[in-house]
N, C-alpha and C. Protein backbone atom coordinates (compact mmCIF):
# COMPACT_ATOMS: atom_id res chain seq x y z
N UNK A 1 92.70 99.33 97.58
CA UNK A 1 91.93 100.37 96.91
C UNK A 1 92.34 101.73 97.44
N UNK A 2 92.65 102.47 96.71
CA UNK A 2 93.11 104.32 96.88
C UNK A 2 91.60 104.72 97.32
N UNK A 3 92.46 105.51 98.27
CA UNK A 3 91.07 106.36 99.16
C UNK A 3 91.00 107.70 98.74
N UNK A 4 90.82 108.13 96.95
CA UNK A 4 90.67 109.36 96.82
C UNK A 4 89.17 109.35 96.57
N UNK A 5 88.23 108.66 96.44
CA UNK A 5 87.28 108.88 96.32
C UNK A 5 86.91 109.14 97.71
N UNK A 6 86.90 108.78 98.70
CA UNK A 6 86.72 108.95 100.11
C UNK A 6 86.99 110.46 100.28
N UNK A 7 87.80 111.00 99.76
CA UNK A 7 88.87 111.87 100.56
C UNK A 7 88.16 113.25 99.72
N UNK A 8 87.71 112.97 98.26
CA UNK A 8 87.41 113.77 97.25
C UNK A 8 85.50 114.02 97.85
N UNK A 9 84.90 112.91 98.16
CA UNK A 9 83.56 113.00 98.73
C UNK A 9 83.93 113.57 99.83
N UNK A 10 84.22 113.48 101.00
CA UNK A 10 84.44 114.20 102.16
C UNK A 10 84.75 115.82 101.69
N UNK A 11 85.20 116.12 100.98
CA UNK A 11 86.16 117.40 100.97
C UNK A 11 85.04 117.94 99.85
N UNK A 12 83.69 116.92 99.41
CA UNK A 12 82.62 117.49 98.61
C UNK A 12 83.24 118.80 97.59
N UNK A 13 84.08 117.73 96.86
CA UNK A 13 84.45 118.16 95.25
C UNK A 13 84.21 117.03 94.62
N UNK A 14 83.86 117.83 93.35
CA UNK A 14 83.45 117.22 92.09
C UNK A 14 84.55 116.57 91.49
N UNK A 15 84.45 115.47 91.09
CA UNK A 15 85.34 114.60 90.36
C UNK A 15 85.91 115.60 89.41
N UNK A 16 85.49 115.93 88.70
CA UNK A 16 85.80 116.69 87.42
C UNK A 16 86.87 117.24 87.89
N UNK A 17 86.16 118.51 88.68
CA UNK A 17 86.70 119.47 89.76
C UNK A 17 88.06 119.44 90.00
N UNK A 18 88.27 118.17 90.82
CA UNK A 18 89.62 118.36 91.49
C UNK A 18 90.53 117.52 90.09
N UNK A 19 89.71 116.74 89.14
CA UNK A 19 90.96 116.35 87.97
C UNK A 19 91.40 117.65 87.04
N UNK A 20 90.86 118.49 87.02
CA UNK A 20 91.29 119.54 86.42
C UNK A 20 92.05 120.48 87.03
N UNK A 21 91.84 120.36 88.80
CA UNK A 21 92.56 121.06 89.63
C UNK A 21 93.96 120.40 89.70
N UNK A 22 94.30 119.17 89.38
CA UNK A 22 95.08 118.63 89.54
C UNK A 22 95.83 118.57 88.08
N UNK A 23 95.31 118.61 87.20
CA UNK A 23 95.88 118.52 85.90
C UNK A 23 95.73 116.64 85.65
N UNK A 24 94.83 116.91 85.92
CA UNK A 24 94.74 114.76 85.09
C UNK A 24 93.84 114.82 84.44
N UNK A 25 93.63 114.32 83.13
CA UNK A 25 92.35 113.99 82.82
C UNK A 25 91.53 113.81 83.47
N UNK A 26 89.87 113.78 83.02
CA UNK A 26 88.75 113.35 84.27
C UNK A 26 88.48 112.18 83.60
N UNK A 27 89.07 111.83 82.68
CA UNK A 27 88.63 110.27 82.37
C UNK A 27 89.98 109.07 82.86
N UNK A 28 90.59 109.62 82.94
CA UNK A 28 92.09 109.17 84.16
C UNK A 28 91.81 109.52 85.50
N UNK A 29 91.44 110.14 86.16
CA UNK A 29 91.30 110.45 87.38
C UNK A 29 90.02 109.15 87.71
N UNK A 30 88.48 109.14 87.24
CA UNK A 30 87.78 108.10 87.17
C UNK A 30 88.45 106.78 87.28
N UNK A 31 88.93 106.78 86.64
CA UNK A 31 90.13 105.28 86.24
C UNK A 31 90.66 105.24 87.89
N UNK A 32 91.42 105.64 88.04
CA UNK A 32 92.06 105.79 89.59
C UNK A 32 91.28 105.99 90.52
N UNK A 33 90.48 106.46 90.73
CA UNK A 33 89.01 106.29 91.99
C UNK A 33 87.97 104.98 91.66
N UNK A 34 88.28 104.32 90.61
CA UNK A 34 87.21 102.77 90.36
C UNK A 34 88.17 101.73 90.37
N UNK A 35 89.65 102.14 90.32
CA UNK A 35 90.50 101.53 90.32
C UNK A 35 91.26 100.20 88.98
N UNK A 36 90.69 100.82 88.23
CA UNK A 36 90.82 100.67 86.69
C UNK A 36 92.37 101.29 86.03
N UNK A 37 92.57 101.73 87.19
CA UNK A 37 94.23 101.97 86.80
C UNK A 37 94.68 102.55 87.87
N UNK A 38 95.82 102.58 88.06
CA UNK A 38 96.72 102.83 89.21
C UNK A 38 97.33 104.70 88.81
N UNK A 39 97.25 105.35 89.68
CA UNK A 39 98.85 106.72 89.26
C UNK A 39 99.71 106.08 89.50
N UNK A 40 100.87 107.15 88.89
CA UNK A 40 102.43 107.04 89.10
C UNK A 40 102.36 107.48 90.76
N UNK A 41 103.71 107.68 90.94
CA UNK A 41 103.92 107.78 92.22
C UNK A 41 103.99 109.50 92.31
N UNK A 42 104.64 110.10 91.45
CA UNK A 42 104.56 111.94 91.57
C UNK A 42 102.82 112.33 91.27
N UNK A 43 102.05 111.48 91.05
CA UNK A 43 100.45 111.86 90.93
C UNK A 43 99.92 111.89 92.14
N UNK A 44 100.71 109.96 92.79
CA UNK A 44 99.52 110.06 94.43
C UNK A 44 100.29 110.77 95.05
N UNK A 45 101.26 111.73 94.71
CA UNK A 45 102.27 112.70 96.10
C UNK A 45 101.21 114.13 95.85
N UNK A 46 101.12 114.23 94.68
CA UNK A 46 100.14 114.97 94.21
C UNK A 46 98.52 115.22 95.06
N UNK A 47 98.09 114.06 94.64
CA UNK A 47 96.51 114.11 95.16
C UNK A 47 96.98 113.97 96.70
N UNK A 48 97.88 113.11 97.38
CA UNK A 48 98.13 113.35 99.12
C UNK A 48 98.25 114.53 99.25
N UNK A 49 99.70 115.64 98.96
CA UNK A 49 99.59 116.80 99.14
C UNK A 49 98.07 117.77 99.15
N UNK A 50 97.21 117.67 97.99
CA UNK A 50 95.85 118.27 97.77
C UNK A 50 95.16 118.13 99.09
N UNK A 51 95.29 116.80 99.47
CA UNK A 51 94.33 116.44 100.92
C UNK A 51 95.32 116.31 101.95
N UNK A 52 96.37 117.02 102.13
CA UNK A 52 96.94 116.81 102.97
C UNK A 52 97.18 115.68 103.94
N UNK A 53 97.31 114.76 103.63
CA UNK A 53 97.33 113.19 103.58
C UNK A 53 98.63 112.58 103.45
N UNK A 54 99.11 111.72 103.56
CA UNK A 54 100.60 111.15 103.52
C UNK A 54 100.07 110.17 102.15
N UNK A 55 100.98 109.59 101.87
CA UNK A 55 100.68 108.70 100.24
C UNK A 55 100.29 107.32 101.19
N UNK A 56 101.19 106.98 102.42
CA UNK A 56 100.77 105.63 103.15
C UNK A 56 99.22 105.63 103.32
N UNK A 57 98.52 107.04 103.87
CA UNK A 57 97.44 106.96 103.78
C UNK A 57 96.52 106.60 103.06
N UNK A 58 96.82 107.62 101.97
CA UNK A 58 96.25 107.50 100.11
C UNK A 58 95.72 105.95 99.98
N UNK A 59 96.92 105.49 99.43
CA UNK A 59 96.91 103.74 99.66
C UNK A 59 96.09 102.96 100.29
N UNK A 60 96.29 103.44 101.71
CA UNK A 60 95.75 102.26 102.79
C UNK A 60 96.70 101.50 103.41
N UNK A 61 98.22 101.88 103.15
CA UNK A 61 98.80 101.45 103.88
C UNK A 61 99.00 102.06 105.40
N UNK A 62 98.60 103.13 105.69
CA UNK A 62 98.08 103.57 107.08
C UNK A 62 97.14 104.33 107.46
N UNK A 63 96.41 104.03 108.88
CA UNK A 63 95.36 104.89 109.13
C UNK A 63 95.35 105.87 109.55
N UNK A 64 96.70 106.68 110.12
CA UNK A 64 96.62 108.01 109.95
C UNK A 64 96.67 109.36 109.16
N UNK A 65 95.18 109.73 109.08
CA UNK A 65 95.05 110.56 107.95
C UNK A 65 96.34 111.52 108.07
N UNK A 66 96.10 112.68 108.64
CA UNK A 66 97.58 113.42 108.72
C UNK A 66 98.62 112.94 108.65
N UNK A 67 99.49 113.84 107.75
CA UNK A 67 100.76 113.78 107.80
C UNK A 67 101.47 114.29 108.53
N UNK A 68 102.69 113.41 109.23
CA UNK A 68 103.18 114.68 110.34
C UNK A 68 104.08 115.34 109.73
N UNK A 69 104.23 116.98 109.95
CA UNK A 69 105.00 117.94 109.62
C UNK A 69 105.39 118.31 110.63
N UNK A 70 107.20 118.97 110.24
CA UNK A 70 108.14 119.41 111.12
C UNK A 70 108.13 120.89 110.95
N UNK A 71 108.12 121.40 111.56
CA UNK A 71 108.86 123.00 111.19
C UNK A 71 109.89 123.73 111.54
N UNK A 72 110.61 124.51 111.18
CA UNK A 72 111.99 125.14 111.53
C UNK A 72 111.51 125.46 112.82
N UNK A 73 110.61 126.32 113.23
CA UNK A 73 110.35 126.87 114.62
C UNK A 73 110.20 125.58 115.43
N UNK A 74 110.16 125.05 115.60
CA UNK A 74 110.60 123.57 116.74
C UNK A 74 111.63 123.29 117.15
N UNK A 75 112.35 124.58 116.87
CA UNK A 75 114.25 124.26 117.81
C UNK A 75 115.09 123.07 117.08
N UNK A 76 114.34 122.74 116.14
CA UNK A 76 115.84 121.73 115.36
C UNK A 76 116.53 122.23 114.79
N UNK A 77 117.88 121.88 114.77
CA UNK A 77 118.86 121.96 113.62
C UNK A 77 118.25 121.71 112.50
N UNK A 78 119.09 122.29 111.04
CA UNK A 78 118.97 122.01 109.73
C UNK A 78 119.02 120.84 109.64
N UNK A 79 120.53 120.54 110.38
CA UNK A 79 121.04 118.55 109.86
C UNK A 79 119.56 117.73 110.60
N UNK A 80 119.21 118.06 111.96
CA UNK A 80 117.60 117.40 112.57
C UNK A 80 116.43 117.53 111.34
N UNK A 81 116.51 118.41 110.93
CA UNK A 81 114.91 118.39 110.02
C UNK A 81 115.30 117.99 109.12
N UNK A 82 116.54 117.51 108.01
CA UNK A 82 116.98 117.28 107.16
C UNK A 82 116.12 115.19 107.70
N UNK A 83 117.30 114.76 108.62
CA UNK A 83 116.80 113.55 108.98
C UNK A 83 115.58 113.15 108.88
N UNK A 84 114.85 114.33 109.74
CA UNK A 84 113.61 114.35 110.29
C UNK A 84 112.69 113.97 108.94
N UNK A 85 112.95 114.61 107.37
CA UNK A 85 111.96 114.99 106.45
C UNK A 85 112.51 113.44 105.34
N UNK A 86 113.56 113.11 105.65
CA UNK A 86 113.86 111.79 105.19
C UNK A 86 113.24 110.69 105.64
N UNK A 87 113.43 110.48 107.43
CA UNK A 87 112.51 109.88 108.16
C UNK A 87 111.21 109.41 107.91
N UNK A 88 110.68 110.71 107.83
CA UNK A 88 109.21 111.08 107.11
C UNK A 88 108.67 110.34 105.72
N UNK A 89 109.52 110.15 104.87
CA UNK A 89 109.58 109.48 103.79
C UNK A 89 109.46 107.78 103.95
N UNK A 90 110.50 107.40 104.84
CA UNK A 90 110.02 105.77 105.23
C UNK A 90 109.38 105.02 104.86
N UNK A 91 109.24 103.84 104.77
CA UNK A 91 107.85 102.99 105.06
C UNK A 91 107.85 102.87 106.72
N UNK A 92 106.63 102.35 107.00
CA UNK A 92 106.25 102.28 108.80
C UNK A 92 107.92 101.11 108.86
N UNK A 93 107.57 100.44 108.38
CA UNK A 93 108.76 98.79 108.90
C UNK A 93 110.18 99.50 108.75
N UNK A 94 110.73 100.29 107.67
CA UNK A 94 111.74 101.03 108.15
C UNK A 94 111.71 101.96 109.25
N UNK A 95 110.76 103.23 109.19
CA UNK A 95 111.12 103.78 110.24
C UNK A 95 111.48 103.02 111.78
N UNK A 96 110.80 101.97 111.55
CA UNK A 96 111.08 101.30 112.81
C UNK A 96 112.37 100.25 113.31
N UNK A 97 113.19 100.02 111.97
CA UNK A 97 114.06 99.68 112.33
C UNK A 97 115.18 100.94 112.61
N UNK A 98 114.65 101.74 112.08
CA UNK A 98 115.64 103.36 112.31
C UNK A 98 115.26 103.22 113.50
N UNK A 99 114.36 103.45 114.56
CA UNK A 99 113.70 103.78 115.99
C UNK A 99 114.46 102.67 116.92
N UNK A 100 114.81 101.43 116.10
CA UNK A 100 115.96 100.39 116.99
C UNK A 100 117.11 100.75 117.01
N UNK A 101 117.64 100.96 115.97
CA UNK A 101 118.76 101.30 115.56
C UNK A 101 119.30 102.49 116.53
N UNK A 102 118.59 103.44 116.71
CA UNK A 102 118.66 104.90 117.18
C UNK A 102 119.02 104.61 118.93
N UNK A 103 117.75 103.13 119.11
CA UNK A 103 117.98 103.28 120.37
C UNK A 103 119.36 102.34 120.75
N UNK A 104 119.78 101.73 119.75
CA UNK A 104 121.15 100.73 120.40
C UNK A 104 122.29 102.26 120.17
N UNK A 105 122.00 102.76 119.22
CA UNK A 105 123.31 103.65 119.86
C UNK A 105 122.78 104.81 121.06
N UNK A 106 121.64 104.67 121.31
CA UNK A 106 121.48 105.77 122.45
C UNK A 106 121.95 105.01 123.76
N UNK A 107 121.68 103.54 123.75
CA UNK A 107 122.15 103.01 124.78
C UNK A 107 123.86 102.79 124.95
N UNK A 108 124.35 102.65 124.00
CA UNK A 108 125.78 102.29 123.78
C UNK A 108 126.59 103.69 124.40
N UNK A 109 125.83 104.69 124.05
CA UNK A 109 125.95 105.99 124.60
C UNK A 109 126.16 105.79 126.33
N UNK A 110 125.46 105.56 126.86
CA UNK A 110 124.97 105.19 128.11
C UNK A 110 125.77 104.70 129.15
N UNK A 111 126.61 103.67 128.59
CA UNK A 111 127.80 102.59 128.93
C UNK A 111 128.59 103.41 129.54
């Protein structure tokens, strides 16, 4: 079950409200908070962005509300935040085989 009703009560907006803020119907937006229909995927990037939320969140595929953001002022390279904002994109089970991966060549490094 999508946690925009959660996210839309907390943030105490009106259903209506944020489907019009968003450009969805409010009889589509309903649909998607009772779960009577699913969004596309550029909708829940949509309503995550609104609540500043990651889409894993949205879902329920993770419990951290925030999304983590990088910023240029953090001393990375372009090519680093480039990775970094791809990274970001993941599912948890990839990033984590990236986080193995990363570390066999950090160790191979090492040798």
């Amino acid at each position: 079950m999508l946690r925009i009703r959660e996210l839309r009560i907390s943030a105490d907006i009106m259903q209506k409200d944020l489907a019009k803020e968003l450009g969805i119907p409010a009889n589509t937006f309903n649909q998607y908070e009772t779960g009577k229909r699913e969004p596309d995927f550029e909708t829940l990037k949509r309503i995550a962005n609104h609540f500043h939320v990651s889409v894993d969140y949205l879902i329920g595929n993770d419990d951290k509300k925030n999304k983590p953001s990088i910023h240029k002022d953090e001393g990375l390279s372009e090519d680093a935040l480039r990775v970094a904002e791809k990274f970001s994109r993941l599912t948890p089970e990839d990033q984590s085989k990236v986080e193995e991966y990363v570390a066999l060549l950090a160790s191979k490094d090492r040798q």
